[in-house]
C-alpha atoms as a PDB file:
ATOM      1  CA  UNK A   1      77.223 -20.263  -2.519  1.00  0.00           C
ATOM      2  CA  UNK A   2      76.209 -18.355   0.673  1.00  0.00           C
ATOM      3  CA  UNK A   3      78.267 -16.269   2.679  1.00  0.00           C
ATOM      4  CA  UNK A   4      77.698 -18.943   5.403  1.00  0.00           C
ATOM      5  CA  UNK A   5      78.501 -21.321   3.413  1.00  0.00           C
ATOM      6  CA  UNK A   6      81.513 -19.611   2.063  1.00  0.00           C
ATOM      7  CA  UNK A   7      82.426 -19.272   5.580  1.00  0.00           C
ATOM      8  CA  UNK A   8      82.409 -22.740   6.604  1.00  0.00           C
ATOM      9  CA  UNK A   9      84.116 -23.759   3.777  1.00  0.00           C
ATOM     10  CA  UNK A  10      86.879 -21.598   4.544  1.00  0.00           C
ATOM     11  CA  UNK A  11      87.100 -22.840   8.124  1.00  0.00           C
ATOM     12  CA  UNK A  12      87.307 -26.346   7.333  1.00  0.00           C
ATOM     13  CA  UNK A  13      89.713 -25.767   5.114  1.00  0.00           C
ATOM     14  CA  UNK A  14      92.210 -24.093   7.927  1.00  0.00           C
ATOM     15  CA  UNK A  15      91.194 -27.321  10.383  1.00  0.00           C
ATOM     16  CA  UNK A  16      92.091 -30.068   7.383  1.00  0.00           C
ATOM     17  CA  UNK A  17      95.736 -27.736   7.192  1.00  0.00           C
ATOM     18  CA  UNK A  18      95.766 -27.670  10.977  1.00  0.00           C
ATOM     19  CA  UNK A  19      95.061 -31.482  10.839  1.00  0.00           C
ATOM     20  CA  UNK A  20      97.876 -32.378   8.352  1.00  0.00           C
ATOM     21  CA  UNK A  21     100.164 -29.951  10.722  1.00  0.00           C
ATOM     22  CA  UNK A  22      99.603 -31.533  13.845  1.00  0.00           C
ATOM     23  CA  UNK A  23      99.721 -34.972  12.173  1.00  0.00           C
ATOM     24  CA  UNK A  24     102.935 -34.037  10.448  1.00  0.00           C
ATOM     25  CA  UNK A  25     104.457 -33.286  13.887  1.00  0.00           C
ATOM     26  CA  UNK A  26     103.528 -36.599  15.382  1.00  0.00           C
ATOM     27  CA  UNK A  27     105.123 -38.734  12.610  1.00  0.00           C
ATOM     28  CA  UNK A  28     108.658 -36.442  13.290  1.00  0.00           C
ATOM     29  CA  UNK A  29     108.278 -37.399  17.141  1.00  0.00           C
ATOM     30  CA  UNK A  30     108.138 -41.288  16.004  1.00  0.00           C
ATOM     31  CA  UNK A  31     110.673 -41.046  14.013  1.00  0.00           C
ATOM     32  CA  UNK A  32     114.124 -42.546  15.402  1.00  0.00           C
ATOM     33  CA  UNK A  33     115.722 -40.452  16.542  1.00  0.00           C
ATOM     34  CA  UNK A  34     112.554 -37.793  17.093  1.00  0.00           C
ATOM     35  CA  UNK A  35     113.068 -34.839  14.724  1.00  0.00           C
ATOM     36  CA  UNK A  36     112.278 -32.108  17.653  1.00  0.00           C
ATOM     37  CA  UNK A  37     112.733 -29.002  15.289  1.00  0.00           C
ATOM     38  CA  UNK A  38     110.368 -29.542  12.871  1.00  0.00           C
ATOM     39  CA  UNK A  39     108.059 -31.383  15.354  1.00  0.00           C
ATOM     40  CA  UNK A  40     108.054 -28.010  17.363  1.00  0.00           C
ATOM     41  CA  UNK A  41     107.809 -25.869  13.725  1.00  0.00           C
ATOM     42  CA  UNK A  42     104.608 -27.772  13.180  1.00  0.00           C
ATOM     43  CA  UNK A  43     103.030 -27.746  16.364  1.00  0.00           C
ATOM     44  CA  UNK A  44     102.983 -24.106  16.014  1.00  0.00           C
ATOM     45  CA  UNK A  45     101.890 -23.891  12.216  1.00  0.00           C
ATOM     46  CA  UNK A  46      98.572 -26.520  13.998  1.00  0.00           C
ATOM     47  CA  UNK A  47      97.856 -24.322  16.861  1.00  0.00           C
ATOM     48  CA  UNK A  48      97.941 -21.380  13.854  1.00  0.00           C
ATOM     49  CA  UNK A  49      95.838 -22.827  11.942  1.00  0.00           C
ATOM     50  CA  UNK A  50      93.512 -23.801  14.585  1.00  0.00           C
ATOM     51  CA  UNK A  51      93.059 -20.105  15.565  1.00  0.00           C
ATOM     52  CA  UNK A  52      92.533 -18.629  12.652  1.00  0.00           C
ATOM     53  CA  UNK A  53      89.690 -21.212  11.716  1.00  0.00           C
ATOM     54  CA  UNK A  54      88.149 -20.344  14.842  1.00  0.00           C
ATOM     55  CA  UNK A  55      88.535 -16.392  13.986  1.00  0.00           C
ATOM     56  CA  UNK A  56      87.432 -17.284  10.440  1.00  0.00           C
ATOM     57  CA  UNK A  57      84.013 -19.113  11.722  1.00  0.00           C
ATOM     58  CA  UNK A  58      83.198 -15.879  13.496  1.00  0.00           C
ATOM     59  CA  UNK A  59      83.971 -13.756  10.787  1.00  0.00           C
ATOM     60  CA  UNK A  60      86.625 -11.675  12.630  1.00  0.00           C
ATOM     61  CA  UNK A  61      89.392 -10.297  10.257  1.00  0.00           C
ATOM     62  CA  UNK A  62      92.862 -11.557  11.289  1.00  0.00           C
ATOM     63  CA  UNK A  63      95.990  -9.517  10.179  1.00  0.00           C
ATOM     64  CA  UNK A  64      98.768 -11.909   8.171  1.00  0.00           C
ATOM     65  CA  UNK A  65     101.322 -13.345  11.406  1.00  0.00           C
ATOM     66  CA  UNK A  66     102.260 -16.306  12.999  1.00  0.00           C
ATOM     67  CA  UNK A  67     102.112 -14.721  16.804  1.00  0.00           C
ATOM     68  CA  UNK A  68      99.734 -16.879  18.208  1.00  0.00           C
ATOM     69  CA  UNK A  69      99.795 -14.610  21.357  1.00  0.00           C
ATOM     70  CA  UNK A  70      98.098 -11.864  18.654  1.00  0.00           C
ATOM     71  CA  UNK A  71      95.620 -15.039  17.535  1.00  0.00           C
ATOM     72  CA  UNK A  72      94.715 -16.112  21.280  1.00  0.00           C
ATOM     73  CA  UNK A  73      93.789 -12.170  22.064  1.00  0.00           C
ATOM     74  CA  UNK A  74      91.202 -12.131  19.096  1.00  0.00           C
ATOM     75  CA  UNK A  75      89.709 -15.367  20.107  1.00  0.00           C
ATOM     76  CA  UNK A  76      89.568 -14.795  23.508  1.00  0.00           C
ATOM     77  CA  UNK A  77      87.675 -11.373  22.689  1.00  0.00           C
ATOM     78  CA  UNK A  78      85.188 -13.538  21.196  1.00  0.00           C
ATOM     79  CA  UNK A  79      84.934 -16.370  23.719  1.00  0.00           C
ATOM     80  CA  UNK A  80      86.828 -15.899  27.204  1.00  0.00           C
ATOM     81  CA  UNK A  81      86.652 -19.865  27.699  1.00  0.00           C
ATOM     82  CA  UNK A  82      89.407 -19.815  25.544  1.00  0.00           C
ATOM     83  CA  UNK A  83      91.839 -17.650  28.033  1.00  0.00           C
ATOM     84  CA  UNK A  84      94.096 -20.479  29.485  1.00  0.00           C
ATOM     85  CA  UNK A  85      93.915 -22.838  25.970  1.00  0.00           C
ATOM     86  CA  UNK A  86      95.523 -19.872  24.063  1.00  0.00           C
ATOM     87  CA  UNK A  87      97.733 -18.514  26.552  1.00  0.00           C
ATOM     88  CA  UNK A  88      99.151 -21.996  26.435  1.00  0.00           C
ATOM     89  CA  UNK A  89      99.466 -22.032  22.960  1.00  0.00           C
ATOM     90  CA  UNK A  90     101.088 -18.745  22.787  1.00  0.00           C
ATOM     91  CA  UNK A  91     104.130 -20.432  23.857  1.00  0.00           C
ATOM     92  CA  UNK A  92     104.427 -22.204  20.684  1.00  0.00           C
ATOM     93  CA  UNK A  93     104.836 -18.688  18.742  1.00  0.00           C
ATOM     94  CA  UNK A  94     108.761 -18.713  19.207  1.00  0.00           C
ATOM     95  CA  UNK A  95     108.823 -22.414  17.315  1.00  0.00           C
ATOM     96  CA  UNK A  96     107.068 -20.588  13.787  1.00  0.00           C
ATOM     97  CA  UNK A  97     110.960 -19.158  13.315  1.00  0.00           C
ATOM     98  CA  UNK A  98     113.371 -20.548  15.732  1.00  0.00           C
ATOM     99  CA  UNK A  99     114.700 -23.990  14.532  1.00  0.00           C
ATOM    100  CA  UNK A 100     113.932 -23.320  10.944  1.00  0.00           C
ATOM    101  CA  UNK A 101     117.672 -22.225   9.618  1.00  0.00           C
ATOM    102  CA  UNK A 102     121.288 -23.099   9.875  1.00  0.00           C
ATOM    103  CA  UNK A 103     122.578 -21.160  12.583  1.00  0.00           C
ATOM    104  CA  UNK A 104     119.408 -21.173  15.103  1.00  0.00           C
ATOM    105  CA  UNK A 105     119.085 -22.820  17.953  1.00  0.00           C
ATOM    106  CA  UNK A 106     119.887 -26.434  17.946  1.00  0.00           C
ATOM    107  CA  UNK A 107     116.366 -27.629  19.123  1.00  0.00           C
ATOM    108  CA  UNK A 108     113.930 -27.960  21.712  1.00  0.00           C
ATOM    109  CA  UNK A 109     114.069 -30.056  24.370  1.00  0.00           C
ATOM    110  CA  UNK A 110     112.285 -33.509  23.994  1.00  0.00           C
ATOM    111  CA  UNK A 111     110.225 -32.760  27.245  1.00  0.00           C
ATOM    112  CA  UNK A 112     108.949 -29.337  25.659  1.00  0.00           C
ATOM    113  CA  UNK A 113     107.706 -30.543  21.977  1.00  0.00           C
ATOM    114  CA  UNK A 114     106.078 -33.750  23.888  1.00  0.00           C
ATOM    115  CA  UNK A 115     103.167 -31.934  25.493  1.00  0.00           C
ATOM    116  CA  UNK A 116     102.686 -29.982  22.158  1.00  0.00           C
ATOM    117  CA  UNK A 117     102.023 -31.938  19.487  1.00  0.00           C
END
């Protein structure tokens, strides 16, 4: 197998896990009542995922974090269209950590995870 092939493998397999993510938040938001926390937690883990198959495609080196403010910079170095998209995103970063223990905050506002996933 080719580097380029290699390559797209690699991405696709970040956009299948971004997939399953996103999807996995959508089925918590159905749910009755909505299950906001780990809605939001996978929202982020998508937009994550996302990212980094986009950095993987173009073969740009991405250092091991969930700060998708970090993520948006790279990509944006490498295609400025993305400015607003990841700047958007970036608010997500806080929902990789926040609702994920006892003791956190009790959850995001239905309003806020709505638009997200």
């Amino acid at each position: 197998m080719g580097a380029d092939s290699a390559r797209a493998e690699d991405t696709q397999a970040w956009m299948r896990r971004a997939r399953e993510d996103l999807r996995a938040g959508r089925t918590m938001l159905d749910a009755k009542p909505p299950l906001l926390g780990p809605a939001a937690f996978h929202s982020q883990q998508a937009a994550e995922k996302a990212l980094k198959a986009f950095l993987t495609w173009h073969d740009a080196p991405f250092r091991r974090t969930h700060d998708l403010g970090e993520l948006g910079r790279q990509c944006t170095g490498l295609d400025d269209s993305l400015e607003e998209t990841c700047r958007r995103a970036d608010e997500l970063t806080v929902y990789a950590w926040i609702f994920r223990y006892p003791g956190d905050a009790e959850g995001p506002p239905e309003r806020s995870i709505s638009r997200c996933a």
